[in-house]
Protein backbone atom coordinates (compact mmCIF):
# COMPACT_ATOMS: atom_id res chain seq x y z
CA UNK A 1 9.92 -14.00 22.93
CA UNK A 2 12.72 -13.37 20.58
CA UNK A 3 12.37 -12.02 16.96
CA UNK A 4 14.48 -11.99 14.03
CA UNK A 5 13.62 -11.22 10.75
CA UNK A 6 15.91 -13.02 7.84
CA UNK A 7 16.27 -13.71 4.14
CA UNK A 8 16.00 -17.67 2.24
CA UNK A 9 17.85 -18.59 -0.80
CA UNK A 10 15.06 -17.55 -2.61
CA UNK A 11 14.95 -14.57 -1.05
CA UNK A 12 11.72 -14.84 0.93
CA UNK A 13 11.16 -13.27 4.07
CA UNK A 14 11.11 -15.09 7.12
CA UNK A 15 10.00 -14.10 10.48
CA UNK A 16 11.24 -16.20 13.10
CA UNK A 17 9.95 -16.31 16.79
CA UNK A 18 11.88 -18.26 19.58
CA UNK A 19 10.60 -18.09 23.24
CA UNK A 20 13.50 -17.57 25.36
CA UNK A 21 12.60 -19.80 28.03
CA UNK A 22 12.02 -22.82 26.30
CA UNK A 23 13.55 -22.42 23.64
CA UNK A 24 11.00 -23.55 20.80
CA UNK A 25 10.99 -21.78 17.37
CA UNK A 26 8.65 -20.86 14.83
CA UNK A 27 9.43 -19.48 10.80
CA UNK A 28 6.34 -17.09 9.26
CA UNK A 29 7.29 -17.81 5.21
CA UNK A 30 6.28 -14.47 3.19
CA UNK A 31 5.50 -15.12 -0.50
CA UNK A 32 8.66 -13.60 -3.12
CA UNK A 33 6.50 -10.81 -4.41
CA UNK A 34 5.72 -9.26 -0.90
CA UNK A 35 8.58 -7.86 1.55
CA UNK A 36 8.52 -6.71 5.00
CA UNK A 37 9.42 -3.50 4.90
CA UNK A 38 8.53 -2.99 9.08
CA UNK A 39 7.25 -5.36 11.88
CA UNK A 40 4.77 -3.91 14.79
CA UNK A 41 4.41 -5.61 17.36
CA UNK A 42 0.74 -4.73 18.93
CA UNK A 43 -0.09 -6.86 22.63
CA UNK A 44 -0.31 -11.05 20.98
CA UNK A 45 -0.14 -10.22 17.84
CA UNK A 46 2.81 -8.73 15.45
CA UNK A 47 1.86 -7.20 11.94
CA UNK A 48 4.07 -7.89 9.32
CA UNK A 49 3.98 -4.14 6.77
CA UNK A 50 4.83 -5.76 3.06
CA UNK A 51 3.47 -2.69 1.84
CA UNK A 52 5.05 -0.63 -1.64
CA UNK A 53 3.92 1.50 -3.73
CA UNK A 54 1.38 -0.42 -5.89
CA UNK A 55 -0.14 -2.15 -3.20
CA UNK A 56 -0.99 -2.13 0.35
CA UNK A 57 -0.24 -5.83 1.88
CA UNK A 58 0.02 -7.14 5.97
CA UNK A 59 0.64 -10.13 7.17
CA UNK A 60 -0.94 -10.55 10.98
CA UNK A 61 0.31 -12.94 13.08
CA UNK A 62 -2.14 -14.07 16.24
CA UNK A 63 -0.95 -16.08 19.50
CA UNK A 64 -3.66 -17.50 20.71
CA UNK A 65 -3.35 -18.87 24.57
CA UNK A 66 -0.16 -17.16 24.18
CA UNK A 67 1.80 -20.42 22.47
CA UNK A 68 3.84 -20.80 19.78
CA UNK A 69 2.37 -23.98 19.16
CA UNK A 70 -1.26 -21.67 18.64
CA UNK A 71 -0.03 -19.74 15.78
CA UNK A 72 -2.11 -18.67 12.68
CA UNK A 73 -1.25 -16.05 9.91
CA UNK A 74 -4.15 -13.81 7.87
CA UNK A 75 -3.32 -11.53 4.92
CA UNK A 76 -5.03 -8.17 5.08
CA UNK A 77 -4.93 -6.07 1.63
CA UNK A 78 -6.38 -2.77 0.28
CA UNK A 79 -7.03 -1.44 -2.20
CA UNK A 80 -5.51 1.68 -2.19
CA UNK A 81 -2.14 3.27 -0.49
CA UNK A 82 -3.24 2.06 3.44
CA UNK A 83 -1.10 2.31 6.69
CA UNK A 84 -1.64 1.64 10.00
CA UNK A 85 -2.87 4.14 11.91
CA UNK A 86 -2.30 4.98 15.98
CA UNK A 87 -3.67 3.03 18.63
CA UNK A 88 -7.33 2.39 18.64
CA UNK A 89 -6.77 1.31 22.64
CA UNK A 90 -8.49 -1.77 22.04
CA UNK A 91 -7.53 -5.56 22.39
CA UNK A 92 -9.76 -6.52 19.40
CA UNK A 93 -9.56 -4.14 16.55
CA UNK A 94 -6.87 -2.40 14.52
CA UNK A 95 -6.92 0.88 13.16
CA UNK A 96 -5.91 1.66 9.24
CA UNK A 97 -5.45 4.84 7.69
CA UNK A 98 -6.40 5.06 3.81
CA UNK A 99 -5.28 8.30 2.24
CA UNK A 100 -6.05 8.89 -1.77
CA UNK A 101 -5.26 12.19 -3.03
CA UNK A 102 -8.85 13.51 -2.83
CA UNK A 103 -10.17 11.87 0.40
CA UNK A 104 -8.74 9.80 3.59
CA UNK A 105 -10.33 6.94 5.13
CA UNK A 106 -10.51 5.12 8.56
CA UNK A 107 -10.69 1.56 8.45
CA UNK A 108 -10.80 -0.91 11.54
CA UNK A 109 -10.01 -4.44 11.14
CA UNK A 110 -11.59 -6.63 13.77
CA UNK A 111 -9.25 -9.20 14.71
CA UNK A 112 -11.86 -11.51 15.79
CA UNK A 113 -13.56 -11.64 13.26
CA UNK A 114 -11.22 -10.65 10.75
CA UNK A 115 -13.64 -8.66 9.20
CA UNK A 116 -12.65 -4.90 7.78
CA UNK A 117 -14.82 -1.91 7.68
CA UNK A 118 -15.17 1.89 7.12
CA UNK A 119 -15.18 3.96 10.32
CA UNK A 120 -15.38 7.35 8.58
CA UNK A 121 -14.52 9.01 5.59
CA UNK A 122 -13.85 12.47 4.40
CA UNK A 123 -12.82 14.47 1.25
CA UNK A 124 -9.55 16.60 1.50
CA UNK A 125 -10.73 19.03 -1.68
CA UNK A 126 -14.73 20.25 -1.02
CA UNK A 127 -16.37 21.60 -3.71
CA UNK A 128 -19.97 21.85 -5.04
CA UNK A 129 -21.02 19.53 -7.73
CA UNK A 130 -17.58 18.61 -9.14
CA UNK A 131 -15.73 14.90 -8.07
CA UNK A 132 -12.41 14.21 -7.81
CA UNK A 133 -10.98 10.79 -9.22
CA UNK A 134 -7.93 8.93 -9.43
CA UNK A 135 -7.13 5.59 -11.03
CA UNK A 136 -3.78 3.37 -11.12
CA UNK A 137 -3.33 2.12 -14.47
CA UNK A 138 -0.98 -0.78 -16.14
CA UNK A 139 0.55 -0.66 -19.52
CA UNK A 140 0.95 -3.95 -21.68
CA UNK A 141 4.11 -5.71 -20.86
CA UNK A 142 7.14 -5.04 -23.30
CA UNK A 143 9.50 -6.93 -24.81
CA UNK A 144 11.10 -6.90 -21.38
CA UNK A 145 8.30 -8.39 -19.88
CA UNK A 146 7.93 -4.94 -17.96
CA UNK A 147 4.15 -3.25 -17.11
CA UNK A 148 4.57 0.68 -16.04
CA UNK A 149 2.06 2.01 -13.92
CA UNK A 150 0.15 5.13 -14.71
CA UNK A 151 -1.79 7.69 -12.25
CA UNK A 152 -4.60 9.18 -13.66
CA UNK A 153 -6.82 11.89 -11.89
CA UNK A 154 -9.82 13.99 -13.67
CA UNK A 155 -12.72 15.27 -12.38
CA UNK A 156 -16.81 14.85 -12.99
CA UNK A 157 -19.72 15.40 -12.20
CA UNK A 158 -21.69 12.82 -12.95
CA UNK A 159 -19.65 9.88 -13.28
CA UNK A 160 -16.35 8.09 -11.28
CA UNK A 161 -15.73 6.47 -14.61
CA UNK A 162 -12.67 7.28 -16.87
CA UNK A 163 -13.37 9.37 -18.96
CA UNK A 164 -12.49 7.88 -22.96
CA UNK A 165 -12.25 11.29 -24.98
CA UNK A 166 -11.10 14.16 -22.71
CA UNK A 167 -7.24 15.99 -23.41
CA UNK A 168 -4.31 14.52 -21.11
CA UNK A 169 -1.40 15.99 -19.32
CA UNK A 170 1.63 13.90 -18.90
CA UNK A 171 4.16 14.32 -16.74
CA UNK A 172 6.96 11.62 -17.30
CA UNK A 173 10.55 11.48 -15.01
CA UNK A 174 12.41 8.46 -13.65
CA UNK A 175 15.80 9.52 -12.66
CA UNK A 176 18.01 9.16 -9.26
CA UNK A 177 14.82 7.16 -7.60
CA UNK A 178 13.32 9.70 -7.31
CA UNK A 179 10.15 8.85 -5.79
CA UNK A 180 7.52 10.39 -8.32
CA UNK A 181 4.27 9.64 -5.81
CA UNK A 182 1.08 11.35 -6.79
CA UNK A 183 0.55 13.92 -4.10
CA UNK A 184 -1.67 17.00 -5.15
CA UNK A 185 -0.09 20.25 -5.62
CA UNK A 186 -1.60 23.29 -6.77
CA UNK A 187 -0.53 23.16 -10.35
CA UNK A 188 -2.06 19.61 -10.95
CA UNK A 189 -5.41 20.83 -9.16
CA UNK A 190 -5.36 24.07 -11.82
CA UNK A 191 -4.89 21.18 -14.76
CA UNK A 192 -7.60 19.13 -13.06
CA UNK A 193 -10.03 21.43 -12.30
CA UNK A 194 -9.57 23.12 -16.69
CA UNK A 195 -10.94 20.00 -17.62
CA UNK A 196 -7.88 17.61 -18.27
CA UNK A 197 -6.77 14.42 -17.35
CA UNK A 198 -3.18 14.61 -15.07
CA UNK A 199 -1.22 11.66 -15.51
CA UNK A 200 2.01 10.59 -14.16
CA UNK A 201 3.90 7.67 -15.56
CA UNK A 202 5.96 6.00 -13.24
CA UNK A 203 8.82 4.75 -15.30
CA UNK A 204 11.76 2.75 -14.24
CA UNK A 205 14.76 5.05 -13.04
CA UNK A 206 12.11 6.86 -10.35
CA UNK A 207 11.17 4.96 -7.11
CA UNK A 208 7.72 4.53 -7.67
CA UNK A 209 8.02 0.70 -6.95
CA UNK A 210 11.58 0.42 -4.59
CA UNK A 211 14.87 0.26 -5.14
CA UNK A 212 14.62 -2.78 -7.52
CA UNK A 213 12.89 -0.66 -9.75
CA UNK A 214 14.86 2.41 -9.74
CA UNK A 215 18.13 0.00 -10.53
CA UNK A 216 16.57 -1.90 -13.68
CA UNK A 217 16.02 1.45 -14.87
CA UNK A 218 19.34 2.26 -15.25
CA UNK A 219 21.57 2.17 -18.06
């Protein structure tokens, strides 16, 4: 098989497949909003990455009887910031790699069954008692029609739920695209762990979101 990877008129992503010997072609149509950023090919089936930084998005692609003619397409989101992770040696399942700031997870994704589920889990900060949270947040939409994503992270006890009436540190740049992602450091665990809410607004000059982003941002 051949494979190209081009752009429409209304710049949507197209994958296109051609078998060499025969010569018969096939287009995979990705919706505007999503953009593959890499292409794996694993045995019969190719994943399509559309993944940025608000949202983790694939697009798998499944030969079956090895034919063009036998193609079908599933969408596989998360929830959180997800990649794929190394080779679970198996025919049938796919291996994903969910990493928050306060705990990584293994998911597999059964391409039978196209079912996903939680292989194992484990928190990156241990300590007694005390929870670590974070939370993506939207603002209301501007005159520009623009939303600007927030990260929040605090930490209870009791409760994963935001907490309405606690003191917040902000910490606001978008310059350059610079790519303001939310991994911990030592002085936002300090702020954390003294009781405050650490939040980083991801405003339009950083990368947060792509290059698109960055560029509207500037002046």
């Amino acid at each position: 098989y051949f494979l190209g990877l081009s752009s429409t008129e209304e710049k949507k992503d197209q994958l296109i497949l051609r078998e060499t010997s025969s010569g018969d072609r096939v287009s995979i149509t990705i919706p505007y909003q999503d953009r593959a950023r890499r292409v794996h090919c694993i045995g019969r089936y190719i994943l399509l990455d559309c993944s940025n930084a608000a949202n983790s998005v694939f697009y798998l692609a499944t030969f079956k009887n090895n034919s063009l003619r036998e193609l079908s397409v599933n969408k596989i989101t998360f929830d959180e910031k997800t990649t794929l992770y190394e080779n679970s040696f198996s025919d049938r399942v796919l291996l994903f790699l969910e990493r928050r700031t306060f705990y990584e997870k293994i998911l597999s994704f059964d391409l039978i069954e196209n079912t996903l589920k939680t292989e194992f889990e484990r928190p990156i900060i241990k300590s007694n008692n005390t929870k670590y949270f974070s939370k993506v947040i939207w603002t209301k939409k501007d005159s520009y029609d623009v939303s600007i994503p927030i990260s929040l992270f605090w930490k209870s006890e009791d409760t994963d739920e935001l907490p309405r009436r606690k003191k917040c540190i902000l910490s606001v740049y978008g310059a350059y695209g610079k790519n303001d992602n939310s991994d911990l450091d030592e002085i936002m665990l300090s702020i954390i762990d003294a009781g405050f809410i650490y939040a980083i607004v991801h405003v339009r000059g950083g990368g947060y979101l792509g290059g698109e982003w960055y560029r509207s941002g500037k002046a």
